[in-house]
C-alpha atoms as a PDB file:
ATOM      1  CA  UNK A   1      35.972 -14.245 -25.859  1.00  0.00           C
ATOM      2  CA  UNK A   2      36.725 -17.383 -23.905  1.00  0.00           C
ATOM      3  CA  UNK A   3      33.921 -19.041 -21.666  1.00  0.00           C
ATOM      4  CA  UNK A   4      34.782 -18.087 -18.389  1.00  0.00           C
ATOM      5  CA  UNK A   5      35.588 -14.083 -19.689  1.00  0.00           C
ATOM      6  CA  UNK A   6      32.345 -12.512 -18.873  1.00  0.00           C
ATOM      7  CA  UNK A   7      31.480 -11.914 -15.007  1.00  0.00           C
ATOM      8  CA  UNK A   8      28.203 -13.065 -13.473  1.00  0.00           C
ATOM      9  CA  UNK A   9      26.366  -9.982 -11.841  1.00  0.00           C
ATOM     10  CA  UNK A  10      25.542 -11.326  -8.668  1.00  0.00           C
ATOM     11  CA  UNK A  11      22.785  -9.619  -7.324  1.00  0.00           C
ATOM     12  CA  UNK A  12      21.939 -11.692  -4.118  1.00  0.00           C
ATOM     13  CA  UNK A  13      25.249 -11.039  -3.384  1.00  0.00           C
ATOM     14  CA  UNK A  14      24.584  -7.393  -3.790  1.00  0.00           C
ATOM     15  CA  UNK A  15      21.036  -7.587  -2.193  1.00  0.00           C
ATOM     16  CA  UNK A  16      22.306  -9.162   0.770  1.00  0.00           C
ATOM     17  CA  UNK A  17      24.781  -6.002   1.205  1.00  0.00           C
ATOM     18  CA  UNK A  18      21.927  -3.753   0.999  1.00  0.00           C
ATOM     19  CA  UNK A  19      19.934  -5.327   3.240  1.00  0.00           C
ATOM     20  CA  UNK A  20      23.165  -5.070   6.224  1.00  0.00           C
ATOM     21  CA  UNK A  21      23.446  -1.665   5.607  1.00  0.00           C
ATOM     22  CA  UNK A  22      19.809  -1.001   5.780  1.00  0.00           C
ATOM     23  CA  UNK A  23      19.339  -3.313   8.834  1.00  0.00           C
ATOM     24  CA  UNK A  24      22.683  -1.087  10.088  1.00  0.00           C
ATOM     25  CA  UNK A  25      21.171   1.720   9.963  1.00  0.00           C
ATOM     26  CA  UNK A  26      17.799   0.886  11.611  1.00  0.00           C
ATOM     27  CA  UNK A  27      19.536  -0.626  14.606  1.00  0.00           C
ATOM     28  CA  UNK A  28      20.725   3.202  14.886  1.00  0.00           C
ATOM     29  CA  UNK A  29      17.464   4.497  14.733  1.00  0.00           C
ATOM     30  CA  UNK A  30      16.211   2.324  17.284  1.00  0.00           C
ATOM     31  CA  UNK A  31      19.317   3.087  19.657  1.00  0.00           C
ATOM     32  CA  UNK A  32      18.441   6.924  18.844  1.00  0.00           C
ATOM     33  CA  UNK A  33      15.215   6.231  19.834  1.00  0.00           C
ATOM     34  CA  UNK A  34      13.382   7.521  16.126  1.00  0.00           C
ATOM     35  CA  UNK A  35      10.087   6.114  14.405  1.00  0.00           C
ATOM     36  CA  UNK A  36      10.829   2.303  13.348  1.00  0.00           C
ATOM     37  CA  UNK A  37      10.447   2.600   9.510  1.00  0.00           C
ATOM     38  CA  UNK A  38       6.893   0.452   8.822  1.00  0.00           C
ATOM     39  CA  UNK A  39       5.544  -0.956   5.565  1.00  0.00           C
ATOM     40  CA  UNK A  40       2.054  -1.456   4.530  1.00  0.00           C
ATOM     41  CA  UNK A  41       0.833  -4.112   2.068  1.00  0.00           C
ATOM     42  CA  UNK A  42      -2.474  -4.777   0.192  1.00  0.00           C
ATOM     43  CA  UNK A  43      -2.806  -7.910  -1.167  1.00  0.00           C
ATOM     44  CA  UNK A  44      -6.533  -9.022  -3.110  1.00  0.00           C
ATOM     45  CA  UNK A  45      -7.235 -12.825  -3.833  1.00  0.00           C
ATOM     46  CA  UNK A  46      -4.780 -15.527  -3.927  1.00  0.00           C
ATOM     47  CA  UNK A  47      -2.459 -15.295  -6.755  1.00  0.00           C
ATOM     48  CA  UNK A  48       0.613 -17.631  -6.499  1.00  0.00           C
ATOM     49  CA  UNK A  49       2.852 -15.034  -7.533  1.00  0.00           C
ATOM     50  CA  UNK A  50       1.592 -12.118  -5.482  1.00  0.00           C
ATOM     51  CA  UNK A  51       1.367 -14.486  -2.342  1.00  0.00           C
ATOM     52  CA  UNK A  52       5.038 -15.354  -2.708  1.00  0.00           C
ATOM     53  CA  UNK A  53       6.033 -11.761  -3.277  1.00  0.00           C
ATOM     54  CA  UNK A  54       4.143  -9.618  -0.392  1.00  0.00           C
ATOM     55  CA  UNK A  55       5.284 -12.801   1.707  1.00  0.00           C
ATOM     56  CA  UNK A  56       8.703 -12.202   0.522  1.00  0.00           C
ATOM     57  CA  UNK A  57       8.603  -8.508   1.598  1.00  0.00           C
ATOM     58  CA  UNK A  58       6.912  -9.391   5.091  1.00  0.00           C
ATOM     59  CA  UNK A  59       9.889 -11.399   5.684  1.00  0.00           C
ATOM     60  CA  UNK A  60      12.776  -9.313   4.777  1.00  0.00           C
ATOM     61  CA  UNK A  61      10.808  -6.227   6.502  1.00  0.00           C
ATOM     62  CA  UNK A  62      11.213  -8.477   9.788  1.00  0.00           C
ATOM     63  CA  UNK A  63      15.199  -9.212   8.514  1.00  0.00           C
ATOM     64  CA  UNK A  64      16.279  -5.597   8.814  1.00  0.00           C
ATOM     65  CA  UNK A  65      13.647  -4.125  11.731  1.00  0.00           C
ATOM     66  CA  UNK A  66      11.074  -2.435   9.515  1.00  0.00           C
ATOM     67  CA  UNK A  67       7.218  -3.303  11.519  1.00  0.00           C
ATOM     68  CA  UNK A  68       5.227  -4.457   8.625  1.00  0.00           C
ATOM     69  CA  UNK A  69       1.039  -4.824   8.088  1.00  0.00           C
ATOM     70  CA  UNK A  70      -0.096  -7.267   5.785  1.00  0.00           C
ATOM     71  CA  UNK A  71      -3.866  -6.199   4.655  1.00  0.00           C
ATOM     72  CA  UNK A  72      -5.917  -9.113   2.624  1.00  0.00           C
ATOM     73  CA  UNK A  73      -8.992  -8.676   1.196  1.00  0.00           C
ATOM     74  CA  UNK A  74     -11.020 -11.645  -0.666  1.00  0.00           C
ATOM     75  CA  UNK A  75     -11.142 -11.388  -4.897  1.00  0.00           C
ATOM     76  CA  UNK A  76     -15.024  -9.673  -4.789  1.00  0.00           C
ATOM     77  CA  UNK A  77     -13.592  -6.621  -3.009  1.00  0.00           C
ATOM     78  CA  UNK A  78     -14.841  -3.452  -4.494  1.00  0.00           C
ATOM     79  CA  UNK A  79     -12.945  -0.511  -5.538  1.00  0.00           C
ATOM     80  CA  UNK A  80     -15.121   1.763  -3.501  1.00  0.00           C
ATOM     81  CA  UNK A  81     -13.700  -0.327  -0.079  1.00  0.00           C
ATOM     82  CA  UNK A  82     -10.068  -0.597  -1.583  1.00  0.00           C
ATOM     83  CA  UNK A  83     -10.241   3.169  -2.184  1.00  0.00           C
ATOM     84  CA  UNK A  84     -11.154   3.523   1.302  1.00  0.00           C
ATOM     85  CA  UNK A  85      -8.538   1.526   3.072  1.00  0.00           C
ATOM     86  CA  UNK A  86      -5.688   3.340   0.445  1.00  0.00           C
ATOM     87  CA  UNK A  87      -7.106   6.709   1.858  1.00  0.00           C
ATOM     88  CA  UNK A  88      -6.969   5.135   5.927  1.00  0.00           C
ATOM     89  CA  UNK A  89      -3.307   4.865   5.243  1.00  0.00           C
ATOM     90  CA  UNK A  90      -2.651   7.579   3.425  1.00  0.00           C
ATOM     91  CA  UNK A  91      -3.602   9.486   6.488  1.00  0.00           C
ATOM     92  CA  UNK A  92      -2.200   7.012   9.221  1.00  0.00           C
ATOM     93  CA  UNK A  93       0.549   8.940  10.536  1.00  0.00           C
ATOM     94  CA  UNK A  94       2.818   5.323  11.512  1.00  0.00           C
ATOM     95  CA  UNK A  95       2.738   4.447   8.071  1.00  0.00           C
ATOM     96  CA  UNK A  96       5.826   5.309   6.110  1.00  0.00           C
ATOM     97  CA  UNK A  97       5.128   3.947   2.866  1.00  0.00           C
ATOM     98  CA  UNK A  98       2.393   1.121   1.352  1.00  0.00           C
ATOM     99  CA  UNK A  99       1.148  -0.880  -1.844  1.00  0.00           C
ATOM    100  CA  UNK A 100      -1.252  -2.193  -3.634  1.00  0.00           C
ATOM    101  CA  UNK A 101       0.199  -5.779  -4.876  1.00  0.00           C
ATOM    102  CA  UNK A 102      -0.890  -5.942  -8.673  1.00  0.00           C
ATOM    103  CA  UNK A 103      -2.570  -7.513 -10.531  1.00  0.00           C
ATOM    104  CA  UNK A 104      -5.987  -6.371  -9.156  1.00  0.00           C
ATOM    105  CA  UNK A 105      -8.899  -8.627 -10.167  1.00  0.00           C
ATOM    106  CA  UNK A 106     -10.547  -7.115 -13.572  1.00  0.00           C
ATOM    107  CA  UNK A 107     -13.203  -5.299 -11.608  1.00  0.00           C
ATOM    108  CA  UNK A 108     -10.588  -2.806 -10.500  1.00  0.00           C
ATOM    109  CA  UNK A 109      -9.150  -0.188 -12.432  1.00  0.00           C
ATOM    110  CA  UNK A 110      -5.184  -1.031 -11.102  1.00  0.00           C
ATOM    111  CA  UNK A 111      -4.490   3.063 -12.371  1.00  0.00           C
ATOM    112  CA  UNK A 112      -7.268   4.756 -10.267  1.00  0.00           C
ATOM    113  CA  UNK A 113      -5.908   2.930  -6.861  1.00  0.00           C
ATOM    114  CA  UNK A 114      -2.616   3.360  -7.919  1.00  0.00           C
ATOM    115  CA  UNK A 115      -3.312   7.449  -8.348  1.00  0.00           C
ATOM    116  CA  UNK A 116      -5.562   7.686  -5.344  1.00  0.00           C
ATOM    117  CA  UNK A 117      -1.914   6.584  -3.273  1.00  0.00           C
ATOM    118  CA  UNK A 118      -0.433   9.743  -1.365  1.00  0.00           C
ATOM    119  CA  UNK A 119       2.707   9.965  -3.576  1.00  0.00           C
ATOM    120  CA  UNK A 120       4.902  10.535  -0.610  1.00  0.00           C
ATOM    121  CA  UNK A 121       4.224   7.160   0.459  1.00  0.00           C
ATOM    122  CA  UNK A 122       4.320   5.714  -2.745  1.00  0.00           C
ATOM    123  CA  UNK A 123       7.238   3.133  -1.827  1.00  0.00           C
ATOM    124  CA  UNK A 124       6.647   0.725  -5.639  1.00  0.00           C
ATOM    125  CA  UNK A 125       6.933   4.404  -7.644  1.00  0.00           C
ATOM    126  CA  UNK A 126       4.028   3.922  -9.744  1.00  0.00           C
ATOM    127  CA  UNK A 127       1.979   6.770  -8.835  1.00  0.00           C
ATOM    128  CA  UNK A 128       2.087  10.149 -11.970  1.00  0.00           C
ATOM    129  CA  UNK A 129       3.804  12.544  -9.776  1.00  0.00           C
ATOM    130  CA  UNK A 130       6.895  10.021  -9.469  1.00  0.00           C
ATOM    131  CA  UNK A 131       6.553   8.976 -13.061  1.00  0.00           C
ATOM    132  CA  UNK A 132       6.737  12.480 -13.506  1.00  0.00           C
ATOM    133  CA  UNK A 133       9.585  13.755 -11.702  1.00  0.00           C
ATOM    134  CA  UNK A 134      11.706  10.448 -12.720  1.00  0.00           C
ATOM    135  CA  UNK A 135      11.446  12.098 -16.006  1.00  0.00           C
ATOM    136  CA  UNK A 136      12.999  15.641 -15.105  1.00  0.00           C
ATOM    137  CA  UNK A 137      15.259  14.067 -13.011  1.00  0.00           C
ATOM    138  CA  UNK A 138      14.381  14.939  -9.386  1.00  0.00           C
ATOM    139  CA  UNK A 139      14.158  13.777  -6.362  1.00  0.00           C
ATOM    140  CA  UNK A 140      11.395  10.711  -6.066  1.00  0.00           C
ATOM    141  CA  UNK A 141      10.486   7.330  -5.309  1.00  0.00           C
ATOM    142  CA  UNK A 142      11.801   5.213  -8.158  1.00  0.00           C
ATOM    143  CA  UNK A 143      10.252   1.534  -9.083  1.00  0.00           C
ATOM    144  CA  UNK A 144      11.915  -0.758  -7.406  1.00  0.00           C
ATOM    145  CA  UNK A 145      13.517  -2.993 -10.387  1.00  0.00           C
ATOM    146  CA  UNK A 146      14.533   0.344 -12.175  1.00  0.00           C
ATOM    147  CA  UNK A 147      15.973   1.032  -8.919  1.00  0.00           C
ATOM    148  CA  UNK A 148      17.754  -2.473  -8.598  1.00  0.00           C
ATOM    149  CA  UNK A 149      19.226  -2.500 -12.005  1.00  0.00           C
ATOM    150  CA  UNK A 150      20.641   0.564 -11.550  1.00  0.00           C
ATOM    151  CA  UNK A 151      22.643  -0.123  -8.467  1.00  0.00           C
ATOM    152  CA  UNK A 152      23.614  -3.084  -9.350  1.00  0.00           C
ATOM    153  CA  UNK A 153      25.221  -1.697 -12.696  1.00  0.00           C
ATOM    154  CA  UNK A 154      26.844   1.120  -9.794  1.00  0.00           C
ATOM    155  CA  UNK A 155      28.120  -1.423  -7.502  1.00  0.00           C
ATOM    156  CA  UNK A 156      29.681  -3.316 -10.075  1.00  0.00           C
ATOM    157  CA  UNK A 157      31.231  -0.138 -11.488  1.00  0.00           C
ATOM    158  CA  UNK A 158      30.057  -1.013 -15.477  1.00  0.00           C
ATOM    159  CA  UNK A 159      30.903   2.484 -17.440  1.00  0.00           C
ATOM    160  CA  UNK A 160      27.774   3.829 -18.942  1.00  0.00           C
ATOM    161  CA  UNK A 161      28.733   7.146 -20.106  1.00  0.00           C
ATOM    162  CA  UNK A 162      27.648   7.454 -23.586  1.00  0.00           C
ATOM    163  CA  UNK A 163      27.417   4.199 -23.948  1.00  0.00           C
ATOM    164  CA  UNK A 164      24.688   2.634 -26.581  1.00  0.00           C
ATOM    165  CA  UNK A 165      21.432   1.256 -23.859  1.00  0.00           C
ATOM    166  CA  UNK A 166      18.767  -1.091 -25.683  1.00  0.00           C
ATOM    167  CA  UNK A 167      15.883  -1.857 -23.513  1.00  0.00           C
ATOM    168  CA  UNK A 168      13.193  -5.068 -24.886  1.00  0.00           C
ATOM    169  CA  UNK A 169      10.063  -3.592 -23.323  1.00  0.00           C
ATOM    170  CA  UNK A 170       8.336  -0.321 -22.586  1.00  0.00           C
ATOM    171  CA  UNK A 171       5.979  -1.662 -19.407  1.00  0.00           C
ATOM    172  CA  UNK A 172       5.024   1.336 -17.245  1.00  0.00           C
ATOM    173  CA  UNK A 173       7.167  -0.451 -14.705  1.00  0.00           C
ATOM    174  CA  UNK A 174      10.020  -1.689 -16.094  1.00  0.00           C
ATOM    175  CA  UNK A 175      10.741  -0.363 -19.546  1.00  0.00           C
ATOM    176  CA  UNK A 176       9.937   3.209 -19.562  1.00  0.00           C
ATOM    177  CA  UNK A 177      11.582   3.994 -16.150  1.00  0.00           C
ATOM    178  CA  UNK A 178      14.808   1.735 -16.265  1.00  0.00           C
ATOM    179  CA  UNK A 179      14.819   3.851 -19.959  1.00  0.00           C
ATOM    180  CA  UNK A 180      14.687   7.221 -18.051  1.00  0.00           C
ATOM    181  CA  UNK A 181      17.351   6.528 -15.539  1.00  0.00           C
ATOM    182  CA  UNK A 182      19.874   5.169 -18.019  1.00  0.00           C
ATOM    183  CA  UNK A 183      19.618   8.590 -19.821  1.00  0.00           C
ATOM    184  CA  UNK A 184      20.008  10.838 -16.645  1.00  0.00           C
ATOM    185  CA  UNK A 185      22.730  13.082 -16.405  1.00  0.00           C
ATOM    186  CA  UNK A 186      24.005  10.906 -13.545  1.00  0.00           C
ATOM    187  CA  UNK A 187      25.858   7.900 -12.770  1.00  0.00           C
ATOM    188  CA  UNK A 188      24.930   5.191 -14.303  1.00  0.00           C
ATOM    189  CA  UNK A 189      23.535   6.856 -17.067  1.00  0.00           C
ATOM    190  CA  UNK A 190      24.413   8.997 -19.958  1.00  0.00           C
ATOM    191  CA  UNK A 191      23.351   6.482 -22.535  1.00  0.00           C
ATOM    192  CA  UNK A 192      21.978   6.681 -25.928  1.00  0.00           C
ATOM    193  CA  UNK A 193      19.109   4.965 -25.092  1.00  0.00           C
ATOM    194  CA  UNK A 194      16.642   3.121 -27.638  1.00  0.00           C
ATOM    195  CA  UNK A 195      13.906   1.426 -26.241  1.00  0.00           C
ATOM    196  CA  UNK A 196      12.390  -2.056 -28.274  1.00  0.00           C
ATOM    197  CA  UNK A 197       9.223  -3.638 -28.064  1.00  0.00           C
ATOM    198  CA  UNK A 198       6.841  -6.017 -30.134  1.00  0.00           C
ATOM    199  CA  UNK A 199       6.145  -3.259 -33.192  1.00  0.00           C
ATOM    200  CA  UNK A 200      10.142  -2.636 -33.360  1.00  0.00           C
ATOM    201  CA  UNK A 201      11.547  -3.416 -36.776  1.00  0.00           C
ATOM    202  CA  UNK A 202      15.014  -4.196 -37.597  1.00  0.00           C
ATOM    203  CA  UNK A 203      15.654  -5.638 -34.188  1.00  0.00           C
ATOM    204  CA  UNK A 204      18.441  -7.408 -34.870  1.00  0.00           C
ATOM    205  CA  UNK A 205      20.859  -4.678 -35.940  1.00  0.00           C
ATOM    206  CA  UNK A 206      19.872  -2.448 -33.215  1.00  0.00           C
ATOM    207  CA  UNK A 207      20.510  -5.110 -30.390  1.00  0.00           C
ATOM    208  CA  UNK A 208      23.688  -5.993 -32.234  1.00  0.00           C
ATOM    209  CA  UNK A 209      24.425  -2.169 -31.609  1.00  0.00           C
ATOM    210  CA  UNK A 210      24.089  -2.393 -27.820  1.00  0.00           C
ATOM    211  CA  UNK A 211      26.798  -1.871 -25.129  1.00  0.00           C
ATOM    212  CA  UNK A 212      23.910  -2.597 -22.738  1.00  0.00           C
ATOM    213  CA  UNK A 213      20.824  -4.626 -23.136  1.00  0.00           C
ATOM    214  CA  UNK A 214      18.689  -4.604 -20.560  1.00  0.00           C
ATOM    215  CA  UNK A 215      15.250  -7.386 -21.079  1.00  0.00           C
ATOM    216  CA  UNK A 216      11.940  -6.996 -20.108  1.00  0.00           C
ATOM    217  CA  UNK A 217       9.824  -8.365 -22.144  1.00  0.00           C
ATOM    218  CA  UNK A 218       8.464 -11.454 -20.802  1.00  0.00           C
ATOM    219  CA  UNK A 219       9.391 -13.967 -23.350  1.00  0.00           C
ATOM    220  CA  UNK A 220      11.425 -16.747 -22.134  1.00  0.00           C
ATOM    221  CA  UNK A 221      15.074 -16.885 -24.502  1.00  0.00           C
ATOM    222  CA  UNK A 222      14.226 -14.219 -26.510  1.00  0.00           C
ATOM    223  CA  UNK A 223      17.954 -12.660 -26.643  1.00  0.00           C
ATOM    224  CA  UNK A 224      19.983 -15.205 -28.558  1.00  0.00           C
ATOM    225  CA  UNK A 225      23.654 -14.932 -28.985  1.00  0.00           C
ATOM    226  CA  UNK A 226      23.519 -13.823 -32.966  1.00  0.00           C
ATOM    227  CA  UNK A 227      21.424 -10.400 -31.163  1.00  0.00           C
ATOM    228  CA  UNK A 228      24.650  -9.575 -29.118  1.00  0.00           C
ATOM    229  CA  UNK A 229      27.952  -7.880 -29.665  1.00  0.00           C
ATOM    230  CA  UNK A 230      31.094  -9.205 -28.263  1.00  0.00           C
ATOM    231  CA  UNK A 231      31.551  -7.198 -24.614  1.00  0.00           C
ATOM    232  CA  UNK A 232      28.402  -5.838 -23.986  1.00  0.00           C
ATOM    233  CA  UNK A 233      26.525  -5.849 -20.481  1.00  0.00           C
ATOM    234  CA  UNK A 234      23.138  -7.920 -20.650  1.00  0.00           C
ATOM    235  CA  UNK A 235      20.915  -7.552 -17.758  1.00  0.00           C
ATOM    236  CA  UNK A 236      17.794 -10.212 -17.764  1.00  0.00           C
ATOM    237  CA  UNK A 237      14.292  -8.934 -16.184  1.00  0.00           C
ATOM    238  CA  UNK A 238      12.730 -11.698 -17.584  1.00  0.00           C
ATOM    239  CA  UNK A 239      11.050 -14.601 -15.023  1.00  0.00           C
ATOM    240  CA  UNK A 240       8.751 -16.598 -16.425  1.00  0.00           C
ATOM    241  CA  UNK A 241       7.778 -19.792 -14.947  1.00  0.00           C
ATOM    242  CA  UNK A 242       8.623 -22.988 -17.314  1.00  0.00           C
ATOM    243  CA  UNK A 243       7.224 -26.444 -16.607  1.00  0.00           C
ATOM    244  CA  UNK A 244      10.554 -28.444 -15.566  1.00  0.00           C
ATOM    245  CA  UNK A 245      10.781 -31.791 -15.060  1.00  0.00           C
ATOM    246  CA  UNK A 246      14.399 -31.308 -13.235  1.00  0.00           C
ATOM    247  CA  UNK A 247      13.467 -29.219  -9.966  1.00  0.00           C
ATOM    248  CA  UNK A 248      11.189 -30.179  -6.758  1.00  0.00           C
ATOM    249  CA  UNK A 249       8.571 -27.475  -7.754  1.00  0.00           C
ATOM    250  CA  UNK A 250       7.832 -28.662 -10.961  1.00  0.00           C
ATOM    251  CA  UNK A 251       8.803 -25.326 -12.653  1.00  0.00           C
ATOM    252  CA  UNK A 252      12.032 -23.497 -13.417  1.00  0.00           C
ATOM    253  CA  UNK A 253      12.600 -19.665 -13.927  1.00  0.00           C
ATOM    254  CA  UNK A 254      13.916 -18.803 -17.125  1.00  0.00           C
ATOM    255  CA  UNK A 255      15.073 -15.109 -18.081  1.00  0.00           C
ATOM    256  CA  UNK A 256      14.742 -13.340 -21.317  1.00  0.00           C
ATOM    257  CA  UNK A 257      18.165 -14.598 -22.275  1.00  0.00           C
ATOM    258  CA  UNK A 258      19.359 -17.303 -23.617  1.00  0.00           C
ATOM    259  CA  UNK A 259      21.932 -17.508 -20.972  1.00  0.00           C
ATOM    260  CA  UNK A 260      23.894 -20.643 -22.285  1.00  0.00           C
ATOM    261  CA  UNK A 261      24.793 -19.428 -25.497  1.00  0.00           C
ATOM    262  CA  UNK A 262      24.971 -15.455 -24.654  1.00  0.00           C
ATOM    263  CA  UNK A 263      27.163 -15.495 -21.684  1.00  0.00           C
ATOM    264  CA  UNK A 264      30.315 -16.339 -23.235  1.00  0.00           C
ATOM    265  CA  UNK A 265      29.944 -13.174 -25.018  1.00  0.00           C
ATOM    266  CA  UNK A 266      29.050 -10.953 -22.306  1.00  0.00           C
ATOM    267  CA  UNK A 267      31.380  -8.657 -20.363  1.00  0.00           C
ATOM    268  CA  UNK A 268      29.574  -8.799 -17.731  1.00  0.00           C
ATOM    269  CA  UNK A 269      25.369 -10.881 -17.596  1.00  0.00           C
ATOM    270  CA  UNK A 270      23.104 -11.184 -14.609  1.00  0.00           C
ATOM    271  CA  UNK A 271      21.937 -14.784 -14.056  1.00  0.00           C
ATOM    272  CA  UNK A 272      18.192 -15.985 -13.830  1.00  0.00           C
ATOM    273  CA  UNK A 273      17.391 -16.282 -11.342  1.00  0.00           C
ATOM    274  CA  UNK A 274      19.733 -14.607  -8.547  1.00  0.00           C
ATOM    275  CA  UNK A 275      20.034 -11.640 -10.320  1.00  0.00           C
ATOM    276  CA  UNK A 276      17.482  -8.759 -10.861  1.00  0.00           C
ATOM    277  CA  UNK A 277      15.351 -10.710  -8.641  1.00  0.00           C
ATOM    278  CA  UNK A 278      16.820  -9.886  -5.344  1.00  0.00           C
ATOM    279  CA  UNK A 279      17.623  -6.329  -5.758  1.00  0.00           C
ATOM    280  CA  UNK A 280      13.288  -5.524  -6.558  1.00  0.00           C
ATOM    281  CA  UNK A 281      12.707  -6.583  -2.424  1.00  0.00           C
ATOM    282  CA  UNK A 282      15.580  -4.605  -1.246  1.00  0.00           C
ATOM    283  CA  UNK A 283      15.277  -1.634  -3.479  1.00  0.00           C
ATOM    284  CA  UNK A 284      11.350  -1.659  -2.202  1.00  0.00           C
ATOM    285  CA  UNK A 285      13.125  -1.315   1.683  1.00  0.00           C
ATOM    286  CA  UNK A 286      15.328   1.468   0.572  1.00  0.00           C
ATOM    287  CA  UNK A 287      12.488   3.042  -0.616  1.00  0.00           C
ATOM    288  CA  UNK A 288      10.575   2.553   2.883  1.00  0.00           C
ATOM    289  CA  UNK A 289      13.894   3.959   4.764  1.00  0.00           C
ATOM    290  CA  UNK A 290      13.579   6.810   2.371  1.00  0.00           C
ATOM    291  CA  UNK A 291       9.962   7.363   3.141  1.00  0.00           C
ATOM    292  CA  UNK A 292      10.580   7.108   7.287  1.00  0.00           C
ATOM    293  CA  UNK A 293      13.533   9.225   6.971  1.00  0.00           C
ATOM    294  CA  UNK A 294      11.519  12.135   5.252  1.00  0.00           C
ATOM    295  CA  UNK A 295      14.461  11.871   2.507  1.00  0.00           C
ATOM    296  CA  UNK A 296      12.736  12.648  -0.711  1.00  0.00           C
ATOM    297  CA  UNK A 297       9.414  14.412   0.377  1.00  0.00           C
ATOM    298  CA  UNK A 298       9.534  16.461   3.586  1.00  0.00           C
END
């Protein structure tokens, strides 16, 4: 395959579609004169990455019309207070749907905030009763990468009808979901789908198997070129911060895939970053629209 054969996924490009037709659609609302969709965020501390993220999804709730409530709390908060403001908006009635930005300092347990969340307005997708119905394939609030990979691989049109999936990772919020949806009997989906992770032997041949392999594992050029077939689909997760000398911030984000030398056997790769990336924010809003609407839970 030559070097220019495989297509770059774009997914800004597809984020920023999502984003008109959700900002389309609220502008309705508005003119209809229904409930402005609003999204909640708890943020704890000052991690760098958490900052930029909940900022990130402040902002492009004020790009399509969504109100949005940012709600900070110092590192020493204790779960008995966090529990308490998850329950205020569980029953605030202007509240469509909320999180709980994660990681949660150590003193926390990140599960029992996550389950004390009113699954309706569980907008991330995290809490057991979407888990759960993910898995028998109804109706629910899925995670928001799952979510993004998924329509990306839709809006590009990428056959996966019994097509051979490999996922690198099994994280509760990456891995094991992105692994459910790409076996639904749906579109995309109807894979064979094998799921890899750190314990996995003979990873090689089973990556050299794949039609699709989709990374998450958190290690920076982990898929090398001699892992991939000729034509498969490779979608990166992976965004790990690297020191750079080359960039203004000091730091460049680098993928799970060795994008250089994998590309020019790729049907069809995402880039890192402006791929995955932008879809997580905007798969988060659909979520919220979802939840304001009354779509998935009544």
């Amino acid at each position: 395959m030559d070097e220019q054969a495989y297509k770059l996924i774009d997914g800004k490009a597809v984020a920023a579609q999502i984003k008109k037709e959700i900002t389309d659609e609220v502008a309705q609302i508005k003119k209809d004169g229904g409930k402005i969709p609003h999204l909640a965020a708890i943020l704890v501390g000052h991690d760098g990455g958490s900052e930029t993220y909940v900022a990130n999804k402040v902002r492009t709730c004020k790009e399509v019309g969504f109100k949005s409530s940012l709600i900070r709390y110092e590192d020493d908060v204790t779960e008995k207070e966090l529990l308490r403001k998850v329950e205020e908006l569980n029953n605030d009635s202007d509240i469509d749907g909320f999180i709980v930005q994660l990681p949660l300092p150590d003193t926390i347990s990140s599960q029992k905030i996550i389950e004390a969340i009113d699954y309706r307005k569980d907008v991330d997708g995290f809490h057991p009763v979407n888990v759960g119905r993910l898995s028998l394939g109804l109706p629910c609030f899925q995670s928001a990468t799952p979510a993004g990979i998924a329509e990306l691989l839709k809006r590009y049109e990428i056959e996966t009808k019994g097509k051979r999936c490999v996922i690198l990772g099994r994280s509760n919020i990456v891995g094991k979901p992105v692994a459910m949806l790409m076996m639904q009997k749906t579109y995309p989906g109807d894979c064979t789908v094998t799921i890899c992770h750190s314990r996995s032997a003979n990873l090689l041949e089973i990556c050299q198997s794949a039609d699709i392999i989709i990374a998450a594992l958190g290690t920076p050029e982990f898929l090398k070129a001699n892992m991939v077939k000729e034509g498969a689909v490779v979608i990166d997760v992976g965004t790990t911060r690297l020191p750079s000398s080359v960039t203004k911030s000091g730091y460049k984000l680098t993928g799970d895939v060795a994008f250089n030398e994998v590309a020019p056997k790729c049907s069809y790769i995402t880039p890192v970053p402006g791929g995955v990336g932008p879809m997580t924010i905007v798969s988060l809003m659909r979520n919220t629209l979802f939840a304001a609407k009354k779509e998935i839970y009544k």
